[in-house]
PDB file of N, CA and C in Angstrom:
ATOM      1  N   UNK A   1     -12.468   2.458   6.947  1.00  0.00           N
ATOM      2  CA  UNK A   1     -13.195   2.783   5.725  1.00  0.00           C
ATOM      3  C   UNK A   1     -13.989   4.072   5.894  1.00  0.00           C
ATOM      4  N   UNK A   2     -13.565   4.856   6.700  1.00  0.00           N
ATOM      5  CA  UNK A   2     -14.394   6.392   6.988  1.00  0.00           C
ATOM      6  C   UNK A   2     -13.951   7.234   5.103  1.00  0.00           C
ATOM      7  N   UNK A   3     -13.352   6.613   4.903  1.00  0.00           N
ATOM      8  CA  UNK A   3     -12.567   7.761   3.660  1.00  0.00           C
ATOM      9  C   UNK A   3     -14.450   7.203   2.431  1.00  0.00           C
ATOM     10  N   UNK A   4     -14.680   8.476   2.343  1.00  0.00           N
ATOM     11  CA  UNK A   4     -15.938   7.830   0.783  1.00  0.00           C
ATOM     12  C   UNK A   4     -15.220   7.455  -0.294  1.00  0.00           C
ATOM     13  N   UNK A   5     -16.138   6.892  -1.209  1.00  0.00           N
ATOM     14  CA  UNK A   5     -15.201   6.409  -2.025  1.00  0.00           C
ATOM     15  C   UNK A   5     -15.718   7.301  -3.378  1.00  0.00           C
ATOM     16  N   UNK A   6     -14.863   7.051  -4.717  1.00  0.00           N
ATOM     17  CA  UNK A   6     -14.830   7.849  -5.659  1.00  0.00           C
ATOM     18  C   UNK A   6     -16.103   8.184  -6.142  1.00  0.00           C
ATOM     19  N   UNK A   7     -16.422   9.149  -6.461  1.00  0.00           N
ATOM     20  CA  UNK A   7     -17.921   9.179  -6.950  1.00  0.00           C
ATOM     21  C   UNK A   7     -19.207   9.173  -6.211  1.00  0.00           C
ATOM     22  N   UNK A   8     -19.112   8.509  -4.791  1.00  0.00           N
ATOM     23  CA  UNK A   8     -20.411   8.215  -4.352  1.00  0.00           C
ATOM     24  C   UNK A   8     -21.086   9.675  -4.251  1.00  0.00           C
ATOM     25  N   UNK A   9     -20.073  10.281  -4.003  1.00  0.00           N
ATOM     26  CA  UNK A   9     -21.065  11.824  -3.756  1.00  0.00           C
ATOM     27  C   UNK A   9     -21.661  12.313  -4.840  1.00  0.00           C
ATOM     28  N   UNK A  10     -21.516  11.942  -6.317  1.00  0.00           N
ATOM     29  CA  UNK A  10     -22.301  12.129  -7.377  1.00  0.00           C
ATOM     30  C   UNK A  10     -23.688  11.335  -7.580  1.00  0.00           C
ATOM     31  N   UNK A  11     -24.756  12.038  -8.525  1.00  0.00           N
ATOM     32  CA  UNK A  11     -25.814  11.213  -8.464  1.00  0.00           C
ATOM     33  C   UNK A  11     -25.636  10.361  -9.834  1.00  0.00           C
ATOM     34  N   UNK A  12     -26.412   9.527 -10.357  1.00  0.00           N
ATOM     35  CA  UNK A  12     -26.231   9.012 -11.631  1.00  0.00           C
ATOM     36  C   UNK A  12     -26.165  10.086 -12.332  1.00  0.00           C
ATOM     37  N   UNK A  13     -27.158  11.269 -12.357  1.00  0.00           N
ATOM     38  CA  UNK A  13     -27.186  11.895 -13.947  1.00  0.00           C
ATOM     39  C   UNK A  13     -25.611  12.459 -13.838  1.00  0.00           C
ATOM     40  N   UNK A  14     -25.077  12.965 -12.807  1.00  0.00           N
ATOM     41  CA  UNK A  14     -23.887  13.663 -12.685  1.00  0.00           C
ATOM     42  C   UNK A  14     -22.879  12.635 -13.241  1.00  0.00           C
ATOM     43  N   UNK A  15     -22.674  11.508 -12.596  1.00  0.00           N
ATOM     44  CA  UNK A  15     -22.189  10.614 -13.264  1.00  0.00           C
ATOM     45  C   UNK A  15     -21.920  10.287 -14.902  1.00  0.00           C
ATOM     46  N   UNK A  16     -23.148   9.771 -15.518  1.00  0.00           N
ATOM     47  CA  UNK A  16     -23.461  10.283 -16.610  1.00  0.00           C
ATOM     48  C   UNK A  16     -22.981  11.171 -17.600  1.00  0.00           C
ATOM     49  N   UNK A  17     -23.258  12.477 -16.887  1.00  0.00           N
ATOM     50  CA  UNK A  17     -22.442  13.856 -17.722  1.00  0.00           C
ATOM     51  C   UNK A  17     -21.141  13.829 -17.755  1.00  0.00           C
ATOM     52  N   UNK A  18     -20.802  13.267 -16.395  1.00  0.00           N
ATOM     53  CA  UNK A  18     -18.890  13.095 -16.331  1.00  0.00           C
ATOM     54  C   UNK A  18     -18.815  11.811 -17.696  1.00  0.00           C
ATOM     55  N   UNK A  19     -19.321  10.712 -17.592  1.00  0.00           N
ATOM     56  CA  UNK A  19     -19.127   9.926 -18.448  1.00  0.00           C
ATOM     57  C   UNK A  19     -19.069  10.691 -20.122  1.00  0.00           C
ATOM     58  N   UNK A  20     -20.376  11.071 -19.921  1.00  0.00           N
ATOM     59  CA  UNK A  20     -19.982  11.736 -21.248  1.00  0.00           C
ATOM     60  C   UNK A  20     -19.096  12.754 -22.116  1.00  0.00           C
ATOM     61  N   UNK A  21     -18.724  13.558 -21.179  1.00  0.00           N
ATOM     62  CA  UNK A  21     -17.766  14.630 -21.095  1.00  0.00           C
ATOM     63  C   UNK A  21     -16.456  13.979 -21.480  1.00  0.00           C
ATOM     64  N   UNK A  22     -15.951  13.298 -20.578  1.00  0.00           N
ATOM     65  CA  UNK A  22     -14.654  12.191 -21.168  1.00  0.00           C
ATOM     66  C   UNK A  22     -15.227  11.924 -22.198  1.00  0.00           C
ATOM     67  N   UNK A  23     -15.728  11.369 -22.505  1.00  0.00           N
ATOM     68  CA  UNK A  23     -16.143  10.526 -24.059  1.00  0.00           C
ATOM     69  C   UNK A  23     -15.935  11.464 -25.679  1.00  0.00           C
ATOM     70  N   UNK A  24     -15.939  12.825 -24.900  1.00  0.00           N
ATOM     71  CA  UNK A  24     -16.325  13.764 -26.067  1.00  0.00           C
ATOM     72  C   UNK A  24     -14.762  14.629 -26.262  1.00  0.00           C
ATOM     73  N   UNK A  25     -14.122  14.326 -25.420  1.00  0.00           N
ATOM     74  CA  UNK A  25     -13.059  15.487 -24.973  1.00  0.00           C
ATOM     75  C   UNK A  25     -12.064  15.144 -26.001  1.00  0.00           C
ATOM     76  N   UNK A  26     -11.642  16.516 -26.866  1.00  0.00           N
ATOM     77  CA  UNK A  26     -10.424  16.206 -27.553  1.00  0.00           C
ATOM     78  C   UNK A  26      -8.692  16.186 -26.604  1.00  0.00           C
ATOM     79  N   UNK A  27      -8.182  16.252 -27.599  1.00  0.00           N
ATOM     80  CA  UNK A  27      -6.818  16.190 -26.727  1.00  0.00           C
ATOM     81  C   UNK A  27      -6.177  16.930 -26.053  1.00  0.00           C
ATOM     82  N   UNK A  28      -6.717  18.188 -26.767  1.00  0.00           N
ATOM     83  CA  UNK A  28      -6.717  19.373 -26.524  1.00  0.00           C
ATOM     84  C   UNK A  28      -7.382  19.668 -25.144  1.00  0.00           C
ATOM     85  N   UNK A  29      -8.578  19.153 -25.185  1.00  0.00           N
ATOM     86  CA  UNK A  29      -8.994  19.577 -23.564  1.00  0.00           C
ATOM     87  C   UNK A  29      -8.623  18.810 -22.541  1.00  0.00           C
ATOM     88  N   UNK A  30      -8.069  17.519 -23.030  1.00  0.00           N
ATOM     89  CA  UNK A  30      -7.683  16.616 -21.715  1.00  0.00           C
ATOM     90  C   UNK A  30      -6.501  17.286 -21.598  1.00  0.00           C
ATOM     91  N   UNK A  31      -5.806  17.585 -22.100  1.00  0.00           N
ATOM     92  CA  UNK A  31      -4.550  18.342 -22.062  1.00  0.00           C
ATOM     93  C   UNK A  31      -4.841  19.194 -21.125  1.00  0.00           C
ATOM     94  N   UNK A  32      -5.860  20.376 -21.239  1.00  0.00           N
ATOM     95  CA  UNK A  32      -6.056  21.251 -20.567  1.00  0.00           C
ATOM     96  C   UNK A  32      -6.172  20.936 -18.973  1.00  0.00           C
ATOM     97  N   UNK A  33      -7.408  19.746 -18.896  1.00  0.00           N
ATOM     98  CA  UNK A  33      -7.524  19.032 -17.724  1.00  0.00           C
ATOM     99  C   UNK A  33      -6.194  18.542 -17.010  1.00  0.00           C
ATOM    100  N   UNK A  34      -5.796  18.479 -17.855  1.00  0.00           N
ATOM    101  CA  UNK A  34      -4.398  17.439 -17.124  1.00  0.00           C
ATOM    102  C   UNK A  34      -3.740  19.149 -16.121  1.00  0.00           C
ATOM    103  N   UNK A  35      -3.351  19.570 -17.211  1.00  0.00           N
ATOM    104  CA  UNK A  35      -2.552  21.238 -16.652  1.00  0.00           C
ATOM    105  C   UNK A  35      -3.493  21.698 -15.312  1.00  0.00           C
ATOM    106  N   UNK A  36      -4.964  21.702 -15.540  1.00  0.00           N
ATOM    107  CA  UNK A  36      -5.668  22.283 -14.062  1.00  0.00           C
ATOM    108  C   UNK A  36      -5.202  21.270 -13.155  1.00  0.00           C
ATOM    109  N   UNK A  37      -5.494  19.986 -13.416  1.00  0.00           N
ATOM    110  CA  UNK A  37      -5.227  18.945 -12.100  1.00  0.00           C
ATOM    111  C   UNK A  37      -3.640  18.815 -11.292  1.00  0.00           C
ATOM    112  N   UNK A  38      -2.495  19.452 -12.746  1.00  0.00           N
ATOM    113  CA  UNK A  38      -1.459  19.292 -12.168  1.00  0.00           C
ATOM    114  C   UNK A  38      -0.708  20.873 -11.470  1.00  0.00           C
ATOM    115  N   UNK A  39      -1.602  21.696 -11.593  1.00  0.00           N
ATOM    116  CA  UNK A  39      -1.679  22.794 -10.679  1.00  0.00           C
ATOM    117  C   UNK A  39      -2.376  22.881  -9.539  1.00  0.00           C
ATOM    118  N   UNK A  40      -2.941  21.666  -8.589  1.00  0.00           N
ATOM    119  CA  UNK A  40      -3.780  21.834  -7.667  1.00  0.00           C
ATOM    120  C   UNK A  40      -3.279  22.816  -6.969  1.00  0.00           C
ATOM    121  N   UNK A  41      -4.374  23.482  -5.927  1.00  0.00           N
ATOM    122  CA  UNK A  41      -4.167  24.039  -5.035  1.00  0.00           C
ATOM    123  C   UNK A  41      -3.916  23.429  -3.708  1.00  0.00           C
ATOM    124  N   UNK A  42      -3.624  23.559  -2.178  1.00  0.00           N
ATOM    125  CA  UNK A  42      -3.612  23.043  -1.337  1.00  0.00           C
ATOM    126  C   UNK A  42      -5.390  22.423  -0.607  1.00  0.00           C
ATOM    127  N   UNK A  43      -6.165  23.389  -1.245  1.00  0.00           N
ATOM    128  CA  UNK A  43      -7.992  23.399  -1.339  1.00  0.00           C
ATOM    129  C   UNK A  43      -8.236  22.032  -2.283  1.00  0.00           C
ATOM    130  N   UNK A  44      -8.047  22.277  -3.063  1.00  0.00           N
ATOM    131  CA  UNK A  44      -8.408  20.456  -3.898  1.00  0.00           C
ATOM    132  C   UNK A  44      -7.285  19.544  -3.656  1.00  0.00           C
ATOM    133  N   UNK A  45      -6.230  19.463  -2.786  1.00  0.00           N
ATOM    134  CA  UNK A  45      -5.392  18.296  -3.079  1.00  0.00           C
ATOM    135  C   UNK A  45      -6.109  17.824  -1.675  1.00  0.00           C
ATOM    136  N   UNK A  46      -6.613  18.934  -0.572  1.00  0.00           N
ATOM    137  CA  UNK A  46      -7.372  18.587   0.489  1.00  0.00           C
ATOM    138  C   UNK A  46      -8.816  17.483  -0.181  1.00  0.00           C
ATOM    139  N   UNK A  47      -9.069  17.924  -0.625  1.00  0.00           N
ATOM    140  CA  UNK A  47     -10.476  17.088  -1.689  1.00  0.00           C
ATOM    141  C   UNK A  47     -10.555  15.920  -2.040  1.00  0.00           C
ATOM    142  N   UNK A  48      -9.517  15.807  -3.022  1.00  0.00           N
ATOM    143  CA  UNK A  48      -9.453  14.886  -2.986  1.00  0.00           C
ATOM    144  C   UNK A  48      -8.893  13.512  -2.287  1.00  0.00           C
ATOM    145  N   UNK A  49      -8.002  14.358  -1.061  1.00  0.00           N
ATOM    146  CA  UNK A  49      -7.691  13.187  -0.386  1.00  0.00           C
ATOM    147  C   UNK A  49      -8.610  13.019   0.675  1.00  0.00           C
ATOM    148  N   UNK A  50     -10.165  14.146   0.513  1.00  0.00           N
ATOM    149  CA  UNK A  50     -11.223  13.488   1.166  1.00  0.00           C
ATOM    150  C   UNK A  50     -11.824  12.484   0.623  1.00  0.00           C
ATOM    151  N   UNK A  51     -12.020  12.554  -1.091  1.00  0.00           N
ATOM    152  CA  UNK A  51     -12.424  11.239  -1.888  1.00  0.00           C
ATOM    153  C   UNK A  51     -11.901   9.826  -1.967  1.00  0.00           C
ATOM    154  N   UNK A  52     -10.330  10.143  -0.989  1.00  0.00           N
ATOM    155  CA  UNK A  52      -9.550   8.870  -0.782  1.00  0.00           C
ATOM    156  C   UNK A  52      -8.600   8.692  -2.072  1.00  0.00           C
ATOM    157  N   UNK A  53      -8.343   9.936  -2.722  1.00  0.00           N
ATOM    158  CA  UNK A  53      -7.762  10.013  -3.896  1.00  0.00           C
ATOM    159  C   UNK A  53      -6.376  10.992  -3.657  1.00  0.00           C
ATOM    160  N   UNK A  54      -5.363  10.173  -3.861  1.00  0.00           N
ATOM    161  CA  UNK A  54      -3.615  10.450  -3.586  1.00  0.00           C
ATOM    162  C   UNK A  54      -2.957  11.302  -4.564  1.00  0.00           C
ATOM    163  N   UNK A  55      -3.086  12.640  -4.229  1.00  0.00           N
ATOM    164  CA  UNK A  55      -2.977  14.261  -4.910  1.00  0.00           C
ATOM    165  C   UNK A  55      -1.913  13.503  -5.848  1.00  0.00           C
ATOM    166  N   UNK A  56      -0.622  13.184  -4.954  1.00  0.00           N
ATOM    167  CA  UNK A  56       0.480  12.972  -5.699  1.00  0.00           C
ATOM    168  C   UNK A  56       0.429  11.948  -6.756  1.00  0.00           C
ATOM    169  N   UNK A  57       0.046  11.125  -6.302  1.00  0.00           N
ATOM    170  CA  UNK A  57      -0.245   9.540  -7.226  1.00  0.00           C
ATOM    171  C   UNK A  57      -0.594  10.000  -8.843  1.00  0.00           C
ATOM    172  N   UNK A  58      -1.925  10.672  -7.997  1.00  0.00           N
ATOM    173  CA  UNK A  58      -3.184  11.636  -9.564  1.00  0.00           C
ATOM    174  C   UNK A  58      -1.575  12.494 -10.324  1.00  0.00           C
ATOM    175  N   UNK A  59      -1.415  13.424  -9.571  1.00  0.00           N
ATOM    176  CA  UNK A  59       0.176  14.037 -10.388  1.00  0.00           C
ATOM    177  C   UNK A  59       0.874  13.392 -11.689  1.00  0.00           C
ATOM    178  N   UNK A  60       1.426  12.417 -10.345  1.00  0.00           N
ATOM    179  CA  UNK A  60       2.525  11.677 -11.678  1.00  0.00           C
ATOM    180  C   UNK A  60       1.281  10.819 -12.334  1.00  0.00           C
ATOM    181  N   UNK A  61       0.468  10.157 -12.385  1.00  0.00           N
ATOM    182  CA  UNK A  61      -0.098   9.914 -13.594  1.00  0.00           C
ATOM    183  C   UNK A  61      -0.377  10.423 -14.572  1.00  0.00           C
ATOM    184  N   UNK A  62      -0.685  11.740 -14.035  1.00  0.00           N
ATOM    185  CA  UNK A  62      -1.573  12.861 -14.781  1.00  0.00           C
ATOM    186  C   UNK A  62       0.086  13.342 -15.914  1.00  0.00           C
ATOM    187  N   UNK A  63       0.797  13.571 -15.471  1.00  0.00           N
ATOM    188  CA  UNK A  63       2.296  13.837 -16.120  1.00  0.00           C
ATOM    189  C   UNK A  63       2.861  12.692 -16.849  1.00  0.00           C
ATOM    190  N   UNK A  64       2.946  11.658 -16.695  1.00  0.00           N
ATOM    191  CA  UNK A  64       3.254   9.976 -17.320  1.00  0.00           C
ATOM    192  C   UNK A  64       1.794  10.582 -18.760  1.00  0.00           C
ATOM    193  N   UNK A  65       0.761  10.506 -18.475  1.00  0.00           N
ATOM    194  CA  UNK A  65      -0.301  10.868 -19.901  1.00  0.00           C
ATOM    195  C   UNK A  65       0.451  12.022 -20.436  1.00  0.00           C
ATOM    196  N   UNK A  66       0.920  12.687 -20.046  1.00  0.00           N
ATOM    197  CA  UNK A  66       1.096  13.965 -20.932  1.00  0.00           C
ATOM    198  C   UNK A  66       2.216  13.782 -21.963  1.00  0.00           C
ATOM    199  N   UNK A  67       3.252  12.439 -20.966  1.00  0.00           N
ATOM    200  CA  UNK A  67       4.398  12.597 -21.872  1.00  0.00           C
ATOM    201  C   UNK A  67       4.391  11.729 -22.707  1.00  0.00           C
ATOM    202  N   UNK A  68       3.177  10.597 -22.414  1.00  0.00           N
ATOM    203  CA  UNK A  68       3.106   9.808 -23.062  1.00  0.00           C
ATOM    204  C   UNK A  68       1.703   9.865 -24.155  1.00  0.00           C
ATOM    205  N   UNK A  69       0.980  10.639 -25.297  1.00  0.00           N
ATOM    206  CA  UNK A  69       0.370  10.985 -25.599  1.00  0.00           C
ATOM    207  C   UNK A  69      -0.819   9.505 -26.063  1.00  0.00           C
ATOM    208  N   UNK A  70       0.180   7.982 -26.736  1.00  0.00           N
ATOM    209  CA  UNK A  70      -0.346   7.200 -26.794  1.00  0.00           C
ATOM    210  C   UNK A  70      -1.742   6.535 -25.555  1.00  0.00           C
ATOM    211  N   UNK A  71      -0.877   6.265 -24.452  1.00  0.00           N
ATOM    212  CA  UNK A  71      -1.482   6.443 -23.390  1.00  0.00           C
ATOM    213  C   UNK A  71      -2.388   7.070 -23.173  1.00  0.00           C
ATOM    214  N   UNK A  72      -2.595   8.653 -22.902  1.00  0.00           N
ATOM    215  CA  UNK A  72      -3.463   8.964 -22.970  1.00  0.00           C
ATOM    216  C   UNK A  72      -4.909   8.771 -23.982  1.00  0.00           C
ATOM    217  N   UNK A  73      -4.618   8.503 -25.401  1.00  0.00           N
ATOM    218  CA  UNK A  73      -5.900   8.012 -26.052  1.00  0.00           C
ATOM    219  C   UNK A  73      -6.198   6.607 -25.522  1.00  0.00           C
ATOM    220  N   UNK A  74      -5.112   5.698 -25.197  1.00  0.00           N
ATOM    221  CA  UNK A  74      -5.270   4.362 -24.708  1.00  0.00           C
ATOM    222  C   UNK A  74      -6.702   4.686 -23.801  1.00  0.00           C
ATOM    223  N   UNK A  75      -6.564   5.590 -22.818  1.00  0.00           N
ATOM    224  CA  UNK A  75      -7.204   5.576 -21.212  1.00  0.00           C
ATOM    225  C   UNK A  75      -8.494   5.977 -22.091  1.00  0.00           C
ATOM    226  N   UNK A  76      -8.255   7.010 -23.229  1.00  0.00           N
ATOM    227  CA  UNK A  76     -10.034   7.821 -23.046  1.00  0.00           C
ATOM    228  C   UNK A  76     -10.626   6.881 -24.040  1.00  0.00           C
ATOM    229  N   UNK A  77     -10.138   6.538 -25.074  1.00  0.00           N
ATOM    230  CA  UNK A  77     -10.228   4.929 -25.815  1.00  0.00           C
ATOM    231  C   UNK A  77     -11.289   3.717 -24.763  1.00  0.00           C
ATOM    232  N   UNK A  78     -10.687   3.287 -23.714  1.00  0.00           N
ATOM    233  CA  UNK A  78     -11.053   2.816 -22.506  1.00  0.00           C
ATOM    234  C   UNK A  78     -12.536   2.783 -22.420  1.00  0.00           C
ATOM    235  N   UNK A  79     -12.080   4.291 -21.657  1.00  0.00           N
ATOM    236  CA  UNK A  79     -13.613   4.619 -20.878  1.00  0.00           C
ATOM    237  C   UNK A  79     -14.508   5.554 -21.880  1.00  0.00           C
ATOM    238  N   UNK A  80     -14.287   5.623 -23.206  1.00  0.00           N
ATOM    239  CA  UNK A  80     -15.564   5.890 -24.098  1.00  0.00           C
ATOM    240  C   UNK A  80     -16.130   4.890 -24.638  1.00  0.00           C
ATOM    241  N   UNK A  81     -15.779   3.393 -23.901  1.00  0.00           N
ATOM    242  CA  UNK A  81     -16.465   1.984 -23.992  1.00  0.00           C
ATOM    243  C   UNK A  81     -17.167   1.793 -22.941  1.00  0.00           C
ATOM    244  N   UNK A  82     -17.027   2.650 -21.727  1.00  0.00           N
ATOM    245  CA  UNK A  82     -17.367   2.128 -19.961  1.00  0.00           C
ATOM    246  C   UNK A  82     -18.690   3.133 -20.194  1.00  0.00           C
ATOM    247  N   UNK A  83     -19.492   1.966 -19.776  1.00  0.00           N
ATOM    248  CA  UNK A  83     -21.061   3.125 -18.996  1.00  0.00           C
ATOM    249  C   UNK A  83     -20.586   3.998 -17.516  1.00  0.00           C
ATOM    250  N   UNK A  84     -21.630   4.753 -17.517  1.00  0.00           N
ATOM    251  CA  UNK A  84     -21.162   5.643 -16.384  1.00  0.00           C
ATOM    252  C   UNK A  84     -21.044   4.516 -14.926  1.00  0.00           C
ATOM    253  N   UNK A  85     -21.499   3.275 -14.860  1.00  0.00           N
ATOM    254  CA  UNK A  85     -21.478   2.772 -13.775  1.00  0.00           C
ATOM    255  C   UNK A  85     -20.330   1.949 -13.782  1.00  0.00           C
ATOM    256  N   UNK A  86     -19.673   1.364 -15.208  1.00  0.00           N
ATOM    257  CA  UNK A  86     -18.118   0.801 -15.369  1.00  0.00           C
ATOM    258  C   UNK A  86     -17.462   1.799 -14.801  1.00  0.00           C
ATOM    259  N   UNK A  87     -17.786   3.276 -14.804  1.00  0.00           N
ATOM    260  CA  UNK A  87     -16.673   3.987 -14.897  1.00  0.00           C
ATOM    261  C   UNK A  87     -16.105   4.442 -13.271  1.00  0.00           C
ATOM    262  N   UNK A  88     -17.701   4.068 -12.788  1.00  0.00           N
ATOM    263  CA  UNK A  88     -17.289   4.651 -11.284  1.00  0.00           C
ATOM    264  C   UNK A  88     -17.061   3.386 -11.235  1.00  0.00           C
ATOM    265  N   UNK A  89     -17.532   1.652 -11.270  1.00  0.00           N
ATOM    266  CA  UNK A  89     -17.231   0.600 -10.688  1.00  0.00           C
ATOM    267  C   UNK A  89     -15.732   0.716 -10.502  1.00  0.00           C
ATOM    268  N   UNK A  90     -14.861   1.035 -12.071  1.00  0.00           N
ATOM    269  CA  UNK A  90     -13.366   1.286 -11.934  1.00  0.00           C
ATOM    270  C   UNK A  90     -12.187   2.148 -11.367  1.00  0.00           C
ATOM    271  N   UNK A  91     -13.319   3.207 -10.895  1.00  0.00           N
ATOM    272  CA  UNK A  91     -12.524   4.163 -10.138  1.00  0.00           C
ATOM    273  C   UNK A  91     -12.495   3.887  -8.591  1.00  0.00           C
ATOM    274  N   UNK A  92     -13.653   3.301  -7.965  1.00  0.00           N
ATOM    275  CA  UNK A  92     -13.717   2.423  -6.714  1.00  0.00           C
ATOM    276  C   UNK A  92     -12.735   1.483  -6.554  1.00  0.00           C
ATOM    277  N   UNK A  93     -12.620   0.757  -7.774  1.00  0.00           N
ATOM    278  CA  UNK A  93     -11.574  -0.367  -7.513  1.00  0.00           C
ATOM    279  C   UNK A  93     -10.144  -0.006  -7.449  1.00  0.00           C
ATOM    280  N   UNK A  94      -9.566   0.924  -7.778  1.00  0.00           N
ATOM    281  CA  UNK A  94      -8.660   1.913  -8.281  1.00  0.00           C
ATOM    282  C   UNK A  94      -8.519   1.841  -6.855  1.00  0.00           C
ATOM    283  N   UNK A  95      -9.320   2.691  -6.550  1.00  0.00           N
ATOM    284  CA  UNK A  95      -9.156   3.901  -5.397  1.00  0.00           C
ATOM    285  C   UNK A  95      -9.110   2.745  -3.843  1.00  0.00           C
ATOM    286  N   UNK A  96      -9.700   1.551  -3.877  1.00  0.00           N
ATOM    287  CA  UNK A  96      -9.364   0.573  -3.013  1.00  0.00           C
ATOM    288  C   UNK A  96      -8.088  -0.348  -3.059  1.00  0.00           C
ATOM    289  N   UNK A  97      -7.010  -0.442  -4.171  1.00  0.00           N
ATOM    290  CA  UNK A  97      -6.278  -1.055  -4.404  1.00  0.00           C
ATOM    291  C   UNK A  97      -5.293  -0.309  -3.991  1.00  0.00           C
ATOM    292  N   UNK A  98      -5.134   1.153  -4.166  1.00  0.00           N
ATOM    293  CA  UNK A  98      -4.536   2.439  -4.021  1.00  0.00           C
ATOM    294  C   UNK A  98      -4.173   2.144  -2.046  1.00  0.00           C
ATOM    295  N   UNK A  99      -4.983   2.290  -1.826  1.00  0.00           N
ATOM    296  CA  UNK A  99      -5.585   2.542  -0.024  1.00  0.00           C
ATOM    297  C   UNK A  99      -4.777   1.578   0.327  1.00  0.00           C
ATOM    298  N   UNK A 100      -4.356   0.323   0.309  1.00  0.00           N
ATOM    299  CA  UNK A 100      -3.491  -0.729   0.627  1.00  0.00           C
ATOM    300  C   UNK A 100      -2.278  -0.356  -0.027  1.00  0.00           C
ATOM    301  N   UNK A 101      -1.741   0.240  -0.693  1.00  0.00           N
ATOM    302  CA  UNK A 101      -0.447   0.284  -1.185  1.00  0.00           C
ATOM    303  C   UNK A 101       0.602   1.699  -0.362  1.00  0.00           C
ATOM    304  N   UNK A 102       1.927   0.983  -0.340  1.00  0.00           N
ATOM    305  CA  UNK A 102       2.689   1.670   0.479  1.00  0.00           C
ATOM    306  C   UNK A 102       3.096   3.013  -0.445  1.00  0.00           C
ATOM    307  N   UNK A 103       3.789   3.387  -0.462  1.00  0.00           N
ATOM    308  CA  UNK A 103       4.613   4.584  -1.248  1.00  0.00           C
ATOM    309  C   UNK A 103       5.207   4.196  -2.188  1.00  0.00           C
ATOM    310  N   UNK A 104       6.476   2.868  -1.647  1.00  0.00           N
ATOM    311  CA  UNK A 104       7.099   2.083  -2.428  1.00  0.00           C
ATOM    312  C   UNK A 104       6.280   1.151  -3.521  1.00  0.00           C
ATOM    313  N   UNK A 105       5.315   0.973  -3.355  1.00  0.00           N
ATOM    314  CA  UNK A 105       4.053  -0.006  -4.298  1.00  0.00           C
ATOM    315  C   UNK A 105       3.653   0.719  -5.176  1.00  0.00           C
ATOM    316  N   UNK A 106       3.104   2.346  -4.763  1.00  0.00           N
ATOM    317  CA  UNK A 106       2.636   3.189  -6.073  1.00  0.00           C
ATOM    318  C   UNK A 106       4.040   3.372  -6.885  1.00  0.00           C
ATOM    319  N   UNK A 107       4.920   4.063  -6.113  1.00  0.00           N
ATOM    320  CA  UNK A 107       5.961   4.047  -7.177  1.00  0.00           C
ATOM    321  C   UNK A 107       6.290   2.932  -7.990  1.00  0.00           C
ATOM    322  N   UNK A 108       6.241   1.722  -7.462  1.00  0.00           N
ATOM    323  CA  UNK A 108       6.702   0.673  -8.859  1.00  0.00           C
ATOM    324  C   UNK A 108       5.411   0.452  -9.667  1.00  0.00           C
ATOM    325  N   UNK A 109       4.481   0.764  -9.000  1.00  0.00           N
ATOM    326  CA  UNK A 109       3.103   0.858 -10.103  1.00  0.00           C
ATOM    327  C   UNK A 109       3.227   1.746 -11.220  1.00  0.00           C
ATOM    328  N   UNK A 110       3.477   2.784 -11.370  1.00  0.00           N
ATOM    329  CA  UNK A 110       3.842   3.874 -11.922  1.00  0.00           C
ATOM    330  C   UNK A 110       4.858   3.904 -12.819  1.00  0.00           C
ATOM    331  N   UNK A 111       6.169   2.739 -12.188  1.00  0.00           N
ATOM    332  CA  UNK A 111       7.230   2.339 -12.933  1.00  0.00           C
ATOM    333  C   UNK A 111       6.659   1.195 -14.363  1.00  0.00           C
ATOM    334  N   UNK A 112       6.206   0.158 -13.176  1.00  0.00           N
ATOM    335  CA  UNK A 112       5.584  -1.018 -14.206  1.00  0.00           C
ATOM    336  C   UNK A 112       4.929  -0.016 -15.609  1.00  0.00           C
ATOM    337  N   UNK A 113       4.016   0.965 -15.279  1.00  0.00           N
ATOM    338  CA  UNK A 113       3.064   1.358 -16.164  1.00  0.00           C
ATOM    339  C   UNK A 113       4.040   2.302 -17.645  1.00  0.00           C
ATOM    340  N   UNK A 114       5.808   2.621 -17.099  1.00  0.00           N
ATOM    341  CA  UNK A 114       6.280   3.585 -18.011  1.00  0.00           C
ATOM    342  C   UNK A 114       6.645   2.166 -19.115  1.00  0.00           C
ATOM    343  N   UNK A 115       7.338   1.266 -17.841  1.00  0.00           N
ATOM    344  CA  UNK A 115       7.849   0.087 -18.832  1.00  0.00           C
ATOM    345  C   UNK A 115       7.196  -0.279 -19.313  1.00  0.00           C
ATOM    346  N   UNK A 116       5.682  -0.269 -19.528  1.00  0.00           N
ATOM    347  CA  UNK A 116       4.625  -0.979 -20.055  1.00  0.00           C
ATOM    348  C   UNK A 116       4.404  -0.085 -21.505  1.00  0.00           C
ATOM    349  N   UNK A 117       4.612   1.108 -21.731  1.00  0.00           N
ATOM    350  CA  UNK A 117       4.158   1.969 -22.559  1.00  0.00           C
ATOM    351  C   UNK A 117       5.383   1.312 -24.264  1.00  0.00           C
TER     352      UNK A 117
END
C-alpha cells in the first residue's frame, strides 16, 4: 500500500473546487478534458501512476465517454449529486478495486461497461 491514494494529496477546499468544477462543466469542456487526458505525456502518465491511477485504464475510459456521449452525462449526472467527500470516497474505492485487478479483469470491466451502455 506505498501507492497514495486518489486525492489524499488534495486539501478539502481543493477538493471542493474539483467537485465543483465537474458540476459546472459543459460538454464541451469535458470534451476538452477528455482530449488533454487522452494526450498524456510520459510526465503525467508517470503521475498518475504515482496516484495509483492506470494511464491506460483512464484512456480507454476516457475514449468509451467520448463515443458514448450518453454515458458521459450519465457519470457528470452522478457526481453533480456526490459532495466533495462522495467524490473522493468513490474514487478511493475505484482506485482500490483497480489495484487487485489483472489486465484481463480491466479489460472485461471495460467490456461489461460497453455492453452495459
Amino acid at each position: 500500500a506505498g501507492m497514495p491514494g486518489v486525492g489524499q494529496a488534495l486539501t478539502p477546499e481543493q477538493m471542493a473546487e474539483v467537485n465543483d468544477k465537474v458540476k459546472d462543466m459543459s460538454a464541451d469542456e469535458m470534451g476538452q478534458m477528455m482530449e488533454q487526458m487522452q494526450n498524456m505525456g510520459p510526465e503525467q502518465e508517470k503521475r498518475m501512476r504515482e496516484m495509483g491511477v492506470d494511464p491506460n485504464m483512464m484512456k480507454q475510459s476516457l475514449k468509451m465517454m467520448k463515443d458514448n456521449p450518453m454515458m458521459m452525462k450519465a457519470a457528470q449526472a452522478m457526481m453533480s449529486r456526490m459532495s466533495p467527500e462522495q467524490m473522493l470516497q468513490a474514487s478511493q474505492n475505484a482506485q482500490k478495486q483497480m489495484a487487485n485487478m489483472s489486465e484481463a479483469d480491466k479489460q472485461k470491466a471495460l467490456d461489461d461497461l460497453k455492453k452495459g451502455l
